[in-house]
PDB file of N, CA and C in Angstrom:
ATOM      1  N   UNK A   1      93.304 103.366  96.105  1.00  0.00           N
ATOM      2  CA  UNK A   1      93.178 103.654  94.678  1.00  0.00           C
ATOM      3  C   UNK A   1      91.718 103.739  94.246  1.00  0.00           C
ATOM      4  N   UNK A   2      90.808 103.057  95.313  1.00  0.00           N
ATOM      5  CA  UNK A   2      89.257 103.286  94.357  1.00  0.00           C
ATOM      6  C   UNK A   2      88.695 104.320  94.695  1.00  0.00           C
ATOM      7  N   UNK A   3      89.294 105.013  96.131  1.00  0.00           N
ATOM      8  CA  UNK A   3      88.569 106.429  95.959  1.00  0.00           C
ATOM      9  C   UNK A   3      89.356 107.066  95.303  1.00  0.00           C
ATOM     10  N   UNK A   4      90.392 107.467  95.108  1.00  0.00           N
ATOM     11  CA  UNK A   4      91.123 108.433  94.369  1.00  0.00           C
ATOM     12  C   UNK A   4      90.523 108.048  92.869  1.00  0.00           C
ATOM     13  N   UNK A   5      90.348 106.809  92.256  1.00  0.00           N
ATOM     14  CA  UNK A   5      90.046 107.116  90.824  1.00  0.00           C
ATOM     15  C   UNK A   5      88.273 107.356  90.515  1.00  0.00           C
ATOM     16  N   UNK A   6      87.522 107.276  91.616  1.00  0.00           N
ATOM     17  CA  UNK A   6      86.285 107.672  91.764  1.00  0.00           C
ATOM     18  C   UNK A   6      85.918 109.406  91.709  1.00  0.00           C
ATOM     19  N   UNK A   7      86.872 109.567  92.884  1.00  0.00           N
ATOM     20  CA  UNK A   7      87.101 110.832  92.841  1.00  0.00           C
ATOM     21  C   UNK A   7      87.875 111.944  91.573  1.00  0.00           C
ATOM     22  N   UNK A   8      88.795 111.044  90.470  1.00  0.00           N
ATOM     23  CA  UNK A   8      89.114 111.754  89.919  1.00  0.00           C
ATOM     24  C   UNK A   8      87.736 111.486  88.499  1.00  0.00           C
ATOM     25  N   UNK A   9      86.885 110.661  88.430  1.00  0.00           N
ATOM     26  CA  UNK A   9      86.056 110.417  87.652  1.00  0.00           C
ATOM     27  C   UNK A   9      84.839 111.260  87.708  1.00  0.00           C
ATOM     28  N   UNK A  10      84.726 111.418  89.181  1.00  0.00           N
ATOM     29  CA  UNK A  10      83.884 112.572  89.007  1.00  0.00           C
ATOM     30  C   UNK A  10      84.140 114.329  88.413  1.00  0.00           C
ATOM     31  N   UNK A  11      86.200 114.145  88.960  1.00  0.00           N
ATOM     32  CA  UNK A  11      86.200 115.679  88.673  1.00  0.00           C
ATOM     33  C   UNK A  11      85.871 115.476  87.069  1.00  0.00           C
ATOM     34  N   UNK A  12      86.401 114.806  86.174  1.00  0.00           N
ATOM     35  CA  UNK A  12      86.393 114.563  84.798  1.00  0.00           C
ATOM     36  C   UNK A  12      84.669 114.720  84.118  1.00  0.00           C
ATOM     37  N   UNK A  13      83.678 113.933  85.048  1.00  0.00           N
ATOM     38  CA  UNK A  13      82.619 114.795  84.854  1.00  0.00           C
ATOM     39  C   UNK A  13      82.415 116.789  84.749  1.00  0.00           C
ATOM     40  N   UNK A  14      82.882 116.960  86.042  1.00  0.00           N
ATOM     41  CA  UNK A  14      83.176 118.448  86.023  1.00  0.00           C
ATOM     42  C   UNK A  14      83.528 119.344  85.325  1.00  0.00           C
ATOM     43  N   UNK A  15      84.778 118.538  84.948  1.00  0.00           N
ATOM     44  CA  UNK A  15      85.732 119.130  83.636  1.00  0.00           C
ATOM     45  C   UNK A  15      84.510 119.268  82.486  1.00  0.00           C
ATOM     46  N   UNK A  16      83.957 118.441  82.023  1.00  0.00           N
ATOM     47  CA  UNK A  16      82.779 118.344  81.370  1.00  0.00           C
ATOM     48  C   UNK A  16      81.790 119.513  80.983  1.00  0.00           C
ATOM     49  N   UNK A  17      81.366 119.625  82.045  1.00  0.00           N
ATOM     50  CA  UNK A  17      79.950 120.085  82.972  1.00  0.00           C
ATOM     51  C   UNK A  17      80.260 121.969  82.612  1.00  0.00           C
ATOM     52  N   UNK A  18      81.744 121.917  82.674  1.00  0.00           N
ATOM     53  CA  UNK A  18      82.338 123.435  83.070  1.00  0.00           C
ATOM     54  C   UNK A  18      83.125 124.150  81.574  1.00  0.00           C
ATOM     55  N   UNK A  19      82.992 123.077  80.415  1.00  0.00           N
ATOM     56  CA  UNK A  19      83.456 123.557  79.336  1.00  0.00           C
ATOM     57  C   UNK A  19      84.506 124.302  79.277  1.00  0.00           C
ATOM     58  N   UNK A  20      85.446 123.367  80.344  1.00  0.00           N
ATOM     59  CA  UNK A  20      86.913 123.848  80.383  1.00  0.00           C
ATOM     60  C   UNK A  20      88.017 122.978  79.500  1.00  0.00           C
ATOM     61  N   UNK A  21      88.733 124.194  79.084  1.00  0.00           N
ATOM     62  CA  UNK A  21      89.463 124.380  77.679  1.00  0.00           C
ATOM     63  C   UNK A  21      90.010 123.074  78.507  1.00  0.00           C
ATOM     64  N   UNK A  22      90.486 122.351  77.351  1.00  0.00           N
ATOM     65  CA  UNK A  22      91.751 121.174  77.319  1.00  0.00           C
ATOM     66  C   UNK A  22      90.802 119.993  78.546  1.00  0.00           C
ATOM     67  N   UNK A  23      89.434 119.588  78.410  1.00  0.00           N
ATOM     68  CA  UNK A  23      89.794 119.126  79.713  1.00  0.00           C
ATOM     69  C   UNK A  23      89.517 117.500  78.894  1.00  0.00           C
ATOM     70  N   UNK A  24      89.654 117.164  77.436  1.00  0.00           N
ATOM     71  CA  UNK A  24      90.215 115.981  77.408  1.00  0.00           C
ATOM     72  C   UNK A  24      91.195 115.451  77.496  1.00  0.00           C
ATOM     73  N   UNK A  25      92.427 116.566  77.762  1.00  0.00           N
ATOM     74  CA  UNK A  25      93.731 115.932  78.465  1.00  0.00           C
ATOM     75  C   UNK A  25      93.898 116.333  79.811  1.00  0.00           C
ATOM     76  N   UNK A  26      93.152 116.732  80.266  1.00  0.00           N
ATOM     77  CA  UNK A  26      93.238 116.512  81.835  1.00  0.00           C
ATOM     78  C   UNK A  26      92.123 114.839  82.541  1.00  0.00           C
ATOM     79  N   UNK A  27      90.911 114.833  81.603  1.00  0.00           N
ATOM     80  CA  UNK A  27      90.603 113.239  81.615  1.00  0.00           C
ATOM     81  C   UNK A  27      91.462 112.321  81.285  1.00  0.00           C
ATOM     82  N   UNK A  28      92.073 112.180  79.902  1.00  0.00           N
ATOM     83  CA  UNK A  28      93.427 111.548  79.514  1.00  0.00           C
ATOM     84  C   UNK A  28      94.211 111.167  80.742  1.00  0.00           C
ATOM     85  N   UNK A  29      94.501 112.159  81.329  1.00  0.00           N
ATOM     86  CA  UNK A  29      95.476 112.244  82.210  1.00  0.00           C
ATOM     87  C   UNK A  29      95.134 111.439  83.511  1.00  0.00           C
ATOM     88  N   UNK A  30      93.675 111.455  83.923  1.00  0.00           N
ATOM     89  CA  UNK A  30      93.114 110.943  84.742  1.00  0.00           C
ATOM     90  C   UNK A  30      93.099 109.502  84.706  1.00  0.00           C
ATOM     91  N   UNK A  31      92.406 109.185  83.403  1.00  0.00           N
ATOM     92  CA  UNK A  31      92.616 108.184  82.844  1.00  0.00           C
ATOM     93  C   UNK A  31      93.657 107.239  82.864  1.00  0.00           C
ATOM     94  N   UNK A  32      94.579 107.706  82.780  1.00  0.00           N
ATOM     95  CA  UNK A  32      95.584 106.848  82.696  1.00  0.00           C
ATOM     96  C   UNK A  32      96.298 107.043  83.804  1.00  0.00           C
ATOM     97  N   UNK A  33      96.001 107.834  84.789  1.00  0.00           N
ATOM     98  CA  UNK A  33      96.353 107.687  86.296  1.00  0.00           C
ATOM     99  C   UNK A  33      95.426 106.153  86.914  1.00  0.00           C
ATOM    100  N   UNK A  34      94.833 106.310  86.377  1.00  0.00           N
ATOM    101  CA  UNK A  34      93.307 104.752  86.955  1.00  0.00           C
ATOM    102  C   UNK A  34      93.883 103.573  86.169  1.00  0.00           C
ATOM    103  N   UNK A  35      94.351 104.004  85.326  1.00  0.00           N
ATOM    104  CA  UNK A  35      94.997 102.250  84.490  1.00  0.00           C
ATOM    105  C   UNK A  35      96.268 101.591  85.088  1.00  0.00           C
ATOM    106  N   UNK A  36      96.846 102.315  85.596  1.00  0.00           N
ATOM    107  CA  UNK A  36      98.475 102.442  86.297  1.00  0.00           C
ATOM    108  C   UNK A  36      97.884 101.730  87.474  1.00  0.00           C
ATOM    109  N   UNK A  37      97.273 102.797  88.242  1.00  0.00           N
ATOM    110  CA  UNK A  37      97.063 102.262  89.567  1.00  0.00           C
ATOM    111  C   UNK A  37      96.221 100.547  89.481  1.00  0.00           C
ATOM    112  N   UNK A  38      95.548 100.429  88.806  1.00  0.00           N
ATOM    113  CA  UNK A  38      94.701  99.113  89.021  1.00  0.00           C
ATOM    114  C   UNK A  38      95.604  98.359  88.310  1.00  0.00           C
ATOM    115  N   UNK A  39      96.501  98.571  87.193  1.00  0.00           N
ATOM    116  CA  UNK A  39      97.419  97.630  86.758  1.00  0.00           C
ATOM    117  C   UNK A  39      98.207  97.164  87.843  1.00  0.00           C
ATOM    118  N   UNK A  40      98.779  98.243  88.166  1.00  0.00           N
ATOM    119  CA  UNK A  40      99.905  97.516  89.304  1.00  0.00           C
ATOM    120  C   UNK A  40      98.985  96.558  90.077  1.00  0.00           C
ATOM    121  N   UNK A  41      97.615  96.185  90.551  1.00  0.00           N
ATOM    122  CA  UNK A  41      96.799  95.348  91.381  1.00  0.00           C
ATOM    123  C   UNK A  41      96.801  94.309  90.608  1.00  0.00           C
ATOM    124  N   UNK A  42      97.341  94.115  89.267  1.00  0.00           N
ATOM    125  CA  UNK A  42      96.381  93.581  88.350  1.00  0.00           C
ATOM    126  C   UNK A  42      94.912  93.081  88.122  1.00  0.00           C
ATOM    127  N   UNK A  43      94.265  93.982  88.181  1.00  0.00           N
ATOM    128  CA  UNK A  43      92.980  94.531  87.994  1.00  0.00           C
ATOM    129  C   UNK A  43      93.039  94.332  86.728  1.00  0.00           C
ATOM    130  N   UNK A  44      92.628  93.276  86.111  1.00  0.00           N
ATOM    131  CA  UNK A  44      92.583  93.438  84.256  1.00  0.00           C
ATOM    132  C   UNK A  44      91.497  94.100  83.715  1.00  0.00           C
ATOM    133  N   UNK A  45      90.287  93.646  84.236  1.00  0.00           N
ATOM    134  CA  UNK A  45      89.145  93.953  83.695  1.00  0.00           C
ATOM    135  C   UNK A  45      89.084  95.943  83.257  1.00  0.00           C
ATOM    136  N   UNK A  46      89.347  96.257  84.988  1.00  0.00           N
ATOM    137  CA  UNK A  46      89.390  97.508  84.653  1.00  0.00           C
ATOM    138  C   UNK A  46      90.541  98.410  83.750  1.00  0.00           C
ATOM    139  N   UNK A  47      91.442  97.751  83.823  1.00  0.00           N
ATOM    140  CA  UNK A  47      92.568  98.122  83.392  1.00  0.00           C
ATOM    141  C   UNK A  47      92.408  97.558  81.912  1.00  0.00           C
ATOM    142  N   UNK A  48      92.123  96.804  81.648  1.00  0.00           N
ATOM    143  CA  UNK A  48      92.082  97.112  80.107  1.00  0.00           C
ATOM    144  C   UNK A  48      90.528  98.282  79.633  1.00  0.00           C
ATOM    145  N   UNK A  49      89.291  98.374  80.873  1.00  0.00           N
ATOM    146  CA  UNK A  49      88.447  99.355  79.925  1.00  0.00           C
ATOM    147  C   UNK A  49      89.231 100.757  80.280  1.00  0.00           C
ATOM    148  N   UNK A  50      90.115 101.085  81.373  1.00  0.00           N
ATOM    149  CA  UNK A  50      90.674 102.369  81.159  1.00  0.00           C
ATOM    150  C   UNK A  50      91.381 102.510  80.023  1.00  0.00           C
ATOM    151  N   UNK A  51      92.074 101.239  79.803  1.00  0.00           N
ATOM    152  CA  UNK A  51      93.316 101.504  78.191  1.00  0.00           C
ATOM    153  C   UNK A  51      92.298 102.096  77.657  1.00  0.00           C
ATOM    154  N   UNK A  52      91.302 101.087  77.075  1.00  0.00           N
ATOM    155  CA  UNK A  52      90.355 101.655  75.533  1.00  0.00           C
ATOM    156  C   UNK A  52      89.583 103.044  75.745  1.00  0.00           C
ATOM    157  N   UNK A  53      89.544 103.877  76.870  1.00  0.00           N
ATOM    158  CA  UNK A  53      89.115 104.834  76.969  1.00  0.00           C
ATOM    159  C   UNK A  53      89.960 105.573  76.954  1.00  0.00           C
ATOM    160  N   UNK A  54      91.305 105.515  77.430  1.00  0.00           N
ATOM    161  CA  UNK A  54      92.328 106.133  77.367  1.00  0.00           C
ATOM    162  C   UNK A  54      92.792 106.283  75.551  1.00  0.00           C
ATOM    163  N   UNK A  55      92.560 105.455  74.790  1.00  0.00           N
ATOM    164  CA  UNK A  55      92.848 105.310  73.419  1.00  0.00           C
ATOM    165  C   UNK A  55      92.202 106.062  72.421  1.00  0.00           C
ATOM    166  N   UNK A  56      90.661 105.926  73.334  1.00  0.00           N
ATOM    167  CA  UNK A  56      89.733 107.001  72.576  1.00  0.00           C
ATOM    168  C   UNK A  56      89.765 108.159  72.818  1.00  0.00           C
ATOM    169  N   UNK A  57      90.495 108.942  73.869  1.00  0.00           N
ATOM    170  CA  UNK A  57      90.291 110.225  74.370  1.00  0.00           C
ATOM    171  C   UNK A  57      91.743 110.609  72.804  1.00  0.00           C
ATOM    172  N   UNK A  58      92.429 109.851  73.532  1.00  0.00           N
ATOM    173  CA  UNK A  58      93.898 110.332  72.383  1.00  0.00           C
ATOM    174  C   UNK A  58      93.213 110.722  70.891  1.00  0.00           C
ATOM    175  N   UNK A  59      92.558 109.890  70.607  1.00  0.00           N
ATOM    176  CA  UNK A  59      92.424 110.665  69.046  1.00  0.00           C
ATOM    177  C   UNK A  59      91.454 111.782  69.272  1.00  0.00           C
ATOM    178  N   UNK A  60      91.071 112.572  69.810  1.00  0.00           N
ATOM    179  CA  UNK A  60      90.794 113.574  70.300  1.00  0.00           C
ATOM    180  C   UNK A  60      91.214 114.956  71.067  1.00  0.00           C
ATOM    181  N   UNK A  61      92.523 114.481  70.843  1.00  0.00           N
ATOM    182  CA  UNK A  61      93.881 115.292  71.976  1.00  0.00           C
ATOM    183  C   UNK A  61      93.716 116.464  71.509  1.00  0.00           C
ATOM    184  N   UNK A  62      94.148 116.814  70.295  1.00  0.00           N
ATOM    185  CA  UNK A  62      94.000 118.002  69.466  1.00  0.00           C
ATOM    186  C   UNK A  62      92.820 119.003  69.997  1.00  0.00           C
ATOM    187  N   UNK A  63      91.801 118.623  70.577  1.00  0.00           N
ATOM    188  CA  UNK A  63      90.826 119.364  70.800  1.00  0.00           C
ATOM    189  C   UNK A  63      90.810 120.202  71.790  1.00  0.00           C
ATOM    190  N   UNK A  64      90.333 121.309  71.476  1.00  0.00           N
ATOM    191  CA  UNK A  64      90.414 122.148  73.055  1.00  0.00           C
ATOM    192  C   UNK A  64      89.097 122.010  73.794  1.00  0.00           C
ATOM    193  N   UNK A  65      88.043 122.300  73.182  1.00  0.00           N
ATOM    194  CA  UNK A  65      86.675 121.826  73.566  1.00  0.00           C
ATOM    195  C   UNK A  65      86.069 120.619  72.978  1.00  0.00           C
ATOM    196  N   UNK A  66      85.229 120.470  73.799  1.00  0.00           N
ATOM    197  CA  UNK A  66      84.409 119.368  73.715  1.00  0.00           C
ATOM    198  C   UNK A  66      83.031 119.746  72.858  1.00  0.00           C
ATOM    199  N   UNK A  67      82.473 119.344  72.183  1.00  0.00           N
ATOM    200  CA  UNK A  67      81.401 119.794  71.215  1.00  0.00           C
ATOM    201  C   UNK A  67      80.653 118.784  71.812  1.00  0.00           C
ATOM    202  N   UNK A  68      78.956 118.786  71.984  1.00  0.00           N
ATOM    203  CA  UNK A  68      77.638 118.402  72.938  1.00  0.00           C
ATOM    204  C   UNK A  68      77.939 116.776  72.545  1.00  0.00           C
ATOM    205  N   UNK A  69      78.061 116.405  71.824  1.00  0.00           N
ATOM    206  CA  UNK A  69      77.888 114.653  70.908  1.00  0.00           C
ATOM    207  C   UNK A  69      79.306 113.957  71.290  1.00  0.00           C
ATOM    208  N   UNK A  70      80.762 114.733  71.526  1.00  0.00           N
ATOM    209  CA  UNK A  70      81.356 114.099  72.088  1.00  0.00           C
ATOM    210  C   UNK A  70      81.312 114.245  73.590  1.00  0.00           C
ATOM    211  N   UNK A  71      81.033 115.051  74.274  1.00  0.00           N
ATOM    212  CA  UNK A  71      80.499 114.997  75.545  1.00  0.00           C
ATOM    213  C   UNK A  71      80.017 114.200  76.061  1.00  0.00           C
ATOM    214  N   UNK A  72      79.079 113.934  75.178  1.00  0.00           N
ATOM    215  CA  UNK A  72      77.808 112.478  75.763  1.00  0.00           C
ATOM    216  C   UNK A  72      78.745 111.391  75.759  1.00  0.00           C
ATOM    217  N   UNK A  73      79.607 111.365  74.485  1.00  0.00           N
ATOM    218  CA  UNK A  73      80.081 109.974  74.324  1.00  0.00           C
ATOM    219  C   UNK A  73      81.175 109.593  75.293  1.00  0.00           C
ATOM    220  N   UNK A  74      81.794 110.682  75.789  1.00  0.00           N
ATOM    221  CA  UNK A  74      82.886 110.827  76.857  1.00  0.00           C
ATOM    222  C   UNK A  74      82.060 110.451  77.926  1.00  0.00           C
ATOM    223  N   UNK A  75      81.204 111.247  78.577  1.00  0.00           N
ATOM    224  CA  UNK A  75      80.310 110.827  79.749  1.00  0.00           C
ATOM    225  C   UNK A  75      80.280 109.549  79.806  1.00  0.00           C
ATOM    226  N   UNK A  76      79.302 108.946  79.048  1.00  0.00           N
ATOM    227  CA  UNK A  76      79.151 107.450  78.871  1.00  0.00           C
ATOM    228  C   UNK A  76      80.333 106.394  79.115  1.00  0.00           C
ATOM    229  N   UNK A  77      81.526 107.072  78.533  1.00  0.00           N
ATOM    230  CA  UNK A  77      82.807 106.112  79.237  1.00  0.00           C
ATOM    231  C   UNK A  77      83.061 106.240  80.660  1.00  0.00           C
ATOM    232  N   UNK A  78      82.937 107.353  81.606  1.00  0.00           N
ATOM    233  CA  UNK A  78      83.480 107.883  82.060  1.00  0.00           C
ATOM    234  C   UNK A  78      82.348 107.029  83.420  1.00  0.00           C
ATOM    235  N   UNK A  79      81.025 107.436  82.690  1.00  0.00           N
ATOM    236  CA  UNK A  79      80.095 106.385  83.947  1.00  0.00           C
ATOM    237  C   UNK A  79      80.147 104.756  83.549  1.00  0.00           C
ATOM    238  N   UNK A  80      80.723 104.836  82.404  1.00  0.00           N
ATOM    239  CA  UNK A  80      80.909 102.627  82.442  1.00  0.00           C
ATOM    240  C   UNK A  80      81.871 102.553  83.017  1.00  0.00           C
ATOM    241  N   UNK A  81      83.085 103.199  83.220  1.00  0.00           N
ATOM    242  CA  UNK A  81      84.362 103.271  84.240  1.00  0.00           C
ATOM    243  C   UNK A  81      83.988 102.836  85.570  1.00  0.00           C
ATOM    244  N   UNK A  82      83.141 103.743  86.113  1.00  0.00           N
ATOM    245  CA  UNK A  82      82.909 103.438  87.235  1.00  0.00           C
ATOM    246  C   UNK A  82      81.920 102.729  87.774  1.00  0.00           C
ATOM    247  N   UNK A  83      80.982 102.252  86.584  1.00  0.00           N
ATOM    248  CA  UNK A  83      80.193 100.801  87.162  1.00  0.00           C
ATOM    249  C   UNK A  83      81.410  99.598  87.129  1.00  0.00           C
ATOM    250  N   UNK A  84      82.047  99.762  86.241  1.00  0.00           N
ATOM    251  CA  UNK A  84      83.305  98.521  86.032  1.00  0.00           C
ATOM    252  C   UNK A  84      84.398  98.534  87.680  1.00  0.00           C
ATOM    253  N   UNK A  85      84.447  99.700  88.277  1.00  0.00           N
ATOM    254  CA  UNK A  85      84.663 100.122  89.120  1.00  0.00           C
ATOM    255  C   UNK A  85      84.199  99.290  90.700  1.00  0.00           C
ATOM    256  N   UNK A  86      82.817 100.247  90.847  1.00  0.00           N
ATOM    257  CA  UNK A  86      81.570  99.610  91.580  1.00  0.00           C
ATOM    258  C   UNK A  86      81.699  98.129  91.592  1.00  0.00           C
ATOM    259  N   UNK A  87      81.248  97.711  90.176  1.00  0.00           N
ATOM    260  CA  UNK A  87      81.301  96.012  90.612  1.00  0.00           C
ATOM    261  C   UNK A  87      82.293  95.470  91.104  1.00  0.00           C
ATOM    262  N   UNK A  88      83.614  95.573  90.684  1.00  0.00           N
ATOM    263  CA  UNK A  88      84.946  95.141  91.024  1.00  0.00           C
ATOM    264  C   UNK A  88      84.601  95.320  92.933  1.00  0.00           C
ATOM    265  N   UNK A  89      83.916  96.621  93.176  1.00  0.00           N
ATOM    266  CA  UNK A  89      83.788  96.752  94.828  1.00  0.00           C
ATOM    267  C   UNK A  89      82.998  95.870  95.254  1.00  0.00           C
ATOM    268  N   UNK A  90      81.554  95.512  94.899  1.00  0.00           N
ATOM    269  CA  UNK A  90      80.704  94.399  95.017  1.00  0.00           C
ATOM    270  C   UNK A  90      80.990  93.099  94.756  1.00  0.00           C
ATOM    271  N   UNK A  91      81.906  92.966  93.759  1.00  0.00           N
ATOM    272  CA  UNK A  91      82.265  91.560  94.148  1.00  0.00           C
ATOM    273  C   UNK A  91      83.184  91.082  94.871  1.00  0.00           C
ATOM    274  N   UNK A  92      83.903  91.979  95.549  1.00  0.00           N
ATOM    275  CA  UNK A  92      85.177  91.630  96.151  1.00  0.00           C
ATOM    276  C   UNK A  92      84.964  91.808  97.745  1.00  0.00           C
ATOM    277  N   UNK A  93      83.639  92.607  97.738  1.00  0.00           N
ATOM    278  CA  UNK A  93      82.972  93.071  99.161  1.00  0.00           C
ATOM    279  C   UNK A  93      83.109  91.582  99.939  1.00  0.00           C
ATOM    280  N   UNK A  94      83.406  91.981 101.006  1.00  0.00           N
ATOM    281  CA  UNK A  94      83.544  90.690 101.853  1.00  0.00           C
ATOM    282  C   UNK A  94      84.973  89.910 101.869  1.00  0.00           C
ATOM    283  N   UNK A  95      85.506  89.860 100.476  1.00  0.00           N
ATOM    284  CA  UNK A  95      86.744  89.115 100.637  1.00  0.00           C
ATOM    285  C   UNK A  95      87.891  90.628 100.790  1.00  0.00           C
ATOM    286  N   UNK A  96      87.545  91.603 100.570  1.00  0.00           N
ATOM    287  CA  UNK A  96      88.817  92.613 100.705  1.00  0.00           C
ATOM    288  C   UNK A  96      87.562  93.402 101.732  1.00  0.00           C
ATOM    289  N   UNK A  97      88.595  93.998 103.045  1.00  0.00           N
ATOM    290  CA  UNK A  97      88.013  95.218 103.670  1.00  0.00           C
ATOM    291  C   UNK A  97      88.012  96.394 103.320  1.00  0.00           C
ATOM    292  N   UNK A  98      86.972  96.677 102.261  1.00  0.00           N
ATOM    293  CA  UNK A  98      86.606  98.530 102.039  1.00  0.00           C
ATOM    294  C   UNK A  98      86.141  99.363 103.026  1.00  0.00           C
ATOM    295  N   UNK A  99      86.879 100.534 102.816  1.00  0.00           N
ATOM    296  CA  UNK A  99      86.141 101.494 103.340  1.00  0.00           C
ATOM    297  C   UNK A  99      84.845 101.965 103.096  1.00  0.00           C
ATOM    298  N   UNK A 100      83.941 102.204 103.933  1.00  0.00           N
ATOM    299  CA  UNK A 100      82.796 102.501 104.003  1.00  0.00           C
ATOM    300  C   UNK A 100      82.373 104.082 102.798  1.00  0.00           C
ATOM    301  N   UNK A 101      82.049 103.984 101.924  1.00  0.00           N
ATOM    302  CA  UNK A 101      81.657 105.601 101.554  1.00  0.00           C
ATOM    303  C   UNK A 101      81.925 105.247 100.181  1.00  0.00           C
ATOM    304  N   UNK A 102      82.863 104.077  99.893  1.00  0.00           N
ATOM    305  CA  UNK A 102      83.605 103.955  98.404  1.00  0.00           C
ATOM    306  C   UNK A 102      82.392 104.546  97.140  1.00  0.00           C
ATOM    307  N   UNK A 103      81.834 103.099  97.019  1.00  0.00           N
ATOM    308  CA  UNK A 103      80.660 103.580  96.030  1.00  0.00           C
ATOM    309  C   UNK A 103      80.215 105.077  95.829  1.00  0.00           C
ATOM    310  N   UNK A 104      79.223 105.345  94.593  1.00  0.00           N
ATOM    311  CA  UNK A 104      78.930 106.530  94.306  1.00  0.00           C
ATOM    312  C   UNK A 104      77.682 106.013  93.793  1.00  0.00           C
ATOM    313  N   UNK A 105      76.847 104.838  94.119  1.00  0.00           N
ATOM    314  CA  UNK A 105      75.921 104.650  93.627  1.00  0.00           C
ATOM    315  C   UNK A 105      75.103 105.390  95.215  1.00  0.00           C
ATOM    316  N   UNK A 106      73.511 105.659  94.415  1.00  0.00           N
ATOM    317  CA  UNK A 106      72.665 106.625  95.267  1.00  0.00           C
ATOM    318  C   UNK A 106      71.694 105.358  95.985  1.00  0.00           C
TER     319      UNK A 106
END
């Protein structure tokens, strides 16, 4: 589950990047693919910041594009996701065996 929701965090950057129609419900969607999966772990931490990002995309559903100011503000969730992410990997490093590559830090 942490590469798949890494991986879908980056496409959601993309979605971004590419000013493709609808792509706050294809983040949405992402989104709440990453809350599911770490819920079932019970993963709280992360799983409750996917809810509240997941909550904020919703009042935004209506939108087909993204305008520059919600962009940023989407981004910004989208990279605290995955430091909330990251750490969950760093602190657990050692007591759970990860695969090598997880992170996306440089």
């Amino acid at each position: 589950i942490i590469n798949e929701s890494l991986g879908m965090l980056k496409e959601a950057t993309e979605f971004l990047q590419m000013d493709k129609d609808y792509a706050i419900k294809d983040i949405q969607r992402y989104v709440h693919t990453i809350k599911g999966s770490f819920a079932y772990f019970y993963v709280d931490e992360i799983t409750t910041q996917a809810h509240n990002f997941e909550m904020f995309l919703e009042s935004y559903f209506h939108e087909r594009q993204c305008p520059p100011e919600l962009k940023a503000e989407i981004q910004d969730k989208i990279m605290s996701l995955q430091i909330f992410i990251e750490c969950f990997i760093d602190h657990y490093d050692g007591i759970i065996q990860f695969k090598s590559g997880l992170s996306t830090k440089s």
